[in-house]
C-alpha atoms as a PDB file:
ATOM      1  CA  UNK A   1      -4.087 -13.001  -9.164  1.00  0.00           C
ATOM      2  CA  UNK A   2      -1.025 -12.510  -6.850  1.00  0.00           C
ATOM      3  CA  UNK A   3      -3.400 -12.146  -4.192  1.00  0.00           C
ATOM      4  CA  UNK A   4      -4.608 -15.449  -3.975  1.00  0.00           C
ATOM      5  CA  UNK A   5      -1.081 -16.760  -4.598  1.00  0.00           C
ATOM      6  CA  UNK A   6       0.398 -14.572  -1.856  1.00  0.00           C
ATOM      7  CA  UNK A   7      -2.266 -17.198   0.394  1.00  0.00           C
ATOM      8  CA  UNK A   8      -1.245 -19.996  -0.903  1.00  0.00           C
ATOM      9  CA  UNK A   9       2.583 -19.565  -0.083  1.00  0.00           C
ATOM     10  CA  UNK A  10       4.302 -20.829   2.568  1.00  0.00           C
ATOM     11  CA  UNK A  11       4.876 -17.674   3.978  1.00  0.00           C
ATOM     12  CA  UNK A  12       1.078 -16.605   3.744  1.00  0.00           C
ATOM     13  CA  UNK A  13       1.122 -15.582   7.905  1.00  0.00           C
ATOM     14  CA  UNK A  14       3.649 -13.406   7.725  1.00  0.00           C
ATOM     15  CA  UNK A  15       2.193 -11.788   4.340  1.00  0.00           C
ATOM     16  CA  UNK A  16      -1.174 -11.600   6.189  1.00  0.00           C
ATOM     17  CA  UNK A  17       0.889  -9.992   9.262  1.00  0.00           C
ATOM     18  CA  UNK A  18       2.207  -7.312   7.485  1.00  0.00           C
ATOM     19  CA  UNK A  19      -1.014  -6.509   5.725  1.00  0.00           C
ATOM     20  CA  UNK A  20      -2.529  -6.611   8.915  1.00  0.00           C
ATOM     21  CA  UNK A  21      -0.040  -3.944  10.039  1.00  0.00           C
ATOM     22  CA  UNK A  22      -0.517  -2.002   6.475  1.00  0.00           C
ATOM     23  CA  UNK A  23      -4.419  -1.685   6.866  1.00  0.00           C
ATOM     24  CA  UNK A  24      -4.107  -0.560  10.229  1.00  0.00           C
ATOM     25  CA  UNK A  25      -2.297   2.650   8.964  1.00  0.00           C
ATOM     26  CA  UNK A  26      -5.287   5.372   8.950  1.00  0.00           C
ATOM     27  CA  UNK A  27      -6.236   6.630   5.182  1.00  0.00           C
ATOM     28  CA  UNK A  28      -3.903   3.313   4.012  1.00  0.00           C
ATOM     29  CA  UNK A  29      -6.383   1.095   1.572  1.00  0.00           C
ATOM     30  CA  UNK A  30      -5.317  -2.284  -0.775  1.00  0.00           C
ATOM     31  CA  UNK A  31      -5.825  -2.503  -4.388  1.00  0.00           C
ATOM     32  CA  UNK A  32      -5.256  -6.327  -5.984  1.00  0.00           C
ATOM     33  CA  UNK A  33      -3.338  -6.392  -8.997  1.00  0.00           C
ATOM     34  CA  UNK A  34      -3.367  -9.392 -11.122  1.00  0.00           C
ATOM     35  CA  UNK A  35       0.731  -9.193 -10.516  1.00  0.00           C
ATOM     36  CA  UNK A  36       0.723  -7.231  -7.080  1.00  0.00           C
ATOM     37  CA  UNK A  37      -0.774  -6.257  -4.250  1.00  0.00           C
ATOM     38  CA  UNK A  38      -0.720  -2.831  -3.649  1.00  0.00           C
ATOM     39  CA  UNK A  39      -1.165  -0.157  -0.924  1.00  0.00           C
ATOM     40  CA  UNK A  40      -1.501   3.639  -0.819  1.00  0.00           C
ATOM     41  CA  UNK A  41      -3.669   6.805   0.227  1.00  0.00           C
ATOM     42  CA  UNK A  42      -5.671   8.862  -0.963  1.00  0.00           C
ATOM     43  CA  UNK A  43      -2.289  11.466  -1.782  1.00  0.00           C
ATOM     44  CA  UNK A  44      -0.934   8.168  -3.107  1.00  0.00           C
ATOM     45  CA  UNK A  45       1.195   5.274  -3.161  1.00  0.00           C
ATOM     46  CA  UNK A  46       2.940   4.105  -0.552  1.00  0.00           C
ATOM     47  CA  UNK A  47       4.166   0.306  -1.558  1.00  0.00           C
ATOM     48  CA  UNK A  48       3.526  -3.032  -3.002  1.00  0.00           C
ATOM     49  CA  UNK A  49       3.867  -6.688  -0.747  1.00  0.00           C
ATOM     50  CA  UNK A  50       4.243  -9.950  -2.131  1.00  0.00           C
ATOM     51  CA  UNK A  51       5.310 -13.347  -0.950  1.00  0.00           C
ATOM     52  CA  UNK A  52       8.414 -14.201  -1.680  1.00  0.00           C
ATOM     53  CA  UNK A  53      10.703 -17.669  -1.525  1.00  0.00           C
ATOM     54  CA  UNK A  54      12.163 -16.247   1.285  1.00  0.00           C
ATOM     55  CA  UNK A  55       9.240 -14.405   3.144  1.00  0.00           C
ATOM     56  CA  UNK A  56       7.832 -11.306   2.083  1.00  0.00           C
ATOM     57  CA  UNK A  57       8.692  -8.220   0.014  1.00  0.00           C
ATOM     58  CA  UNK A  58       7.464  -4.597   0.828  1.00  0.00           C
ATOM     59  CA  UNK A  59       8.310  -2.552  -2.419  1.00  0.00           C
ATOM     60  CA  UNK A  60       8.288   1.279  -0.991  1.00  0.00           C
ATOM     61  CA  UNK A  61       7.597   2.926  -4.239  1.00  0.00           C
ATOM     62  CA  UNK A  62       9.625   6.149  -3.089  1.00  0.00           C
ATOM     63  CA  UNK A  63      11.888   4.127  -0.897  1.00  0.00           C
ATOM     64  CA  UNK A  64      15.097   5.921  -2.638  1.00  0.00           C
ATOM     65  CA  UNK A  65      13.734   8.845  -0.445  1.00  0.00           C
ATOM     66  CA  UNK A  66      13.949   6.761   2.870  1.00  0.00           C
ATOM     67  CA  UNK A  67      16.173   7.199   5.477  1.00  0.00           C
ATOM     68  CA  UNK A  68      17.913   3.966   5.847  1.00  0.00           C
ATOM     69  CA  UNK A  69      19.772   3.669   9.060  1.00  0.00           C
ATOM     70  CA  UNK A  70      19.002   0.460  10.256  1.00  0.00           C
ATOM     71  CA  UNK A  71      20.788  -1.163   6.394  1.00  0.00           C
ATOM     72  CA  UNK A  72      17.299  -3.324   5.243  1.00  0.00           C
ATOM     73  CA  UNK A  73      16.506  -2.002   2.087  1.00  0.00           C
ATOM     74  CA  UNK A  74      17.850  -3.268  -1.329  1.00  0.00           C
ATOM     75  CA  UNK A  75      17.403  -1.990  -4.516  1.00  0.00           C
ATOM     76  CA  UNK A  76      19.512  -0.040  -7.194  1.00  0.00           C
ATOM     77  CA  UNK A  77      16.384   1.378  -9.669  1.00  0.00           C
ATOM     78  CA  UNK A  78      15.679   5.142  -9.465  1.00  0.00           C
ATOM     79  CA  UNK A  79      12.962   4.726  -7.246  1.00  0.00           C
ATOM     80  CA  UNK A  80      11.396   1.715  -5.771  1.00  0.00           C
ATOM     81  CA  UNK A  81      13.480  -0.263  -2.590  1.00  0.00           C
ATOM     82  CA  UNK A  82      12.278  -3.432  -0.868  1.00  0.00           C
ATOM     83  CA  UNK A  83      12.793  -4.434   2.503  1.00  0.00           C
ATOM     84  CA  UNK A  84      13.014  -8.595   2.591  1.00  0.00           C
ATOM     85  CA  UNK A  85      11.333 -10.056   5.746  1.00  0.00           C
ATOM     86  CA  UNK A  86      11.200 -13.836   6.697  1.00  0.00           C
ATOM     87  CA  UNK A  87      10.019 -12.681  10.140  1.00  0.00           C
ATOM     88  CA  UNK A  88       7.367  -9.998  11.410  1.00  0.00           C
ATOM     89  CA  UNK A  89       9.421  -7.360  13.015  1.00  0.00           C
ATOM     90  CA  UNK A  90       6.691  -4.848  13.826  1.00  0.00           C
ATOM     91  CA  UNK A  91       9.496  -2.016  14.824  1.00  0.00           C
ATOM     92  CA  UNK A  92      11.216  -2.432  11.764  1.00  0.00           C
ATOM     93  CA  UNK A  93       8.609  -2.342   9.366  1.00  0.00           C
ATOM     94  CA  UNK A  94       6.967   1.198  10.968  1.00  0.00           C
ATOM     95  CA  UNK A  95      10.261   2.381  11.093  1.00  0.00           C
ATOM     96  CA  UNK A  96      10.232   2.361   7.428  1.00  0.00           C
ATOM     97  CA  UNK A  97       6.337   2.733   7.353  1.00  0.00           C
ATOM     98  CA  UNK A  98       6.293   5.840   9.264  1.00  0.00           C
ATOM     99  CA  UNK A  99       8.543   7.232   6.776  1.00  0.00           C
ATOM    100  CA  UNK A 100       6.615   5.940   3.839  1.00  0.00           C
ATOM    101  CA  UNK A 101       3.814   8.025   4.720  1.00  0.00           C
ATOM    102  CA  UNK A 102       4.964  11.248   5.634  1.00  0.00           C
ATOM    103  CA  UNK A 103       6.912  11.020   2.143  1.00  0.00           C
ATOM    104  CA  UNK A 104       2.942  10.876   0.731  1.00  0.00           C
ATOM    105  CA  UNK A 105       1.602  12.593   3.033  1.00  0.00           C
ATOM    106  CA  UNK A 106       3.872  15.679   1.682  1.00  0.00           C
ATOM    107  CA  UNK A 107       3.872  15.120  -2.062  1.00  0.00           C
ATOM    108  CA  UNK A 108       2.982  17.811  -4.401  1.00  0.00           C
ATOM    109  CA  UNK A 109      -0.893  18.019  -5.171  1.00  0.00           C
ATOM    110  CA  UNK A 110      -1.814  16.276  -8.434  1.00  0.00           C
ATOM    111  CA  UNK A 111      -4.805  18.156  -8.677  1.00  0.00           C
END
């Protein structure tokens, strides 16, 4: 599973950082993938991390939605943009974060 080789990388402290920082978020929970590690709510996604050769990747699966001020994310899909870390930069991430899960928090019902 990625998981396990997420812990095994060289960058496994800052991966276990930023889950750190990811589980703290109320209503935020992990599900392992065997290709993925990902982490939403229960109104639903919110992104994917994985280790990376250069540190980690957060995948914000609506991160075409983000406001992107501070210039981090990359990406050109429809959808999905990641924001590349090789250090834990606890502003920066809940800058994006924060915006993550009010995206969620206000996404049409699927029920």
């Amino acid at each position: 599973m990625q998981f396990e080789k997420d812990l095994a990388s060289p960058h496994a402290e800052l991966f276990l950082k930023v889950r750190a920082t990811l589980l703290g978020l109320e209503g935020v929970t992990e599900t392992k993938k065997p290709r993925i590690t990902t982490y939403g709510t229960r109104q639903g996604g919110l992104c994917h991390l994985r280790t990376m050769p250069h540190g980690v990747d957060i995948g914000f699966l609506k991160g075409v939605q983000l406001q992107d001020e501070q210039g981090h994310l990359s990406g050109t899909g429809k959808a999905i943009r990641v924001l590349q870390l090789n250090t834990y930069d606890k502003p920066l991430i809940h800058y994006y974060l924060d915006q993550a899960l009010l995206l969620v928090s206000h996404a049409p019902s699927s029920d």
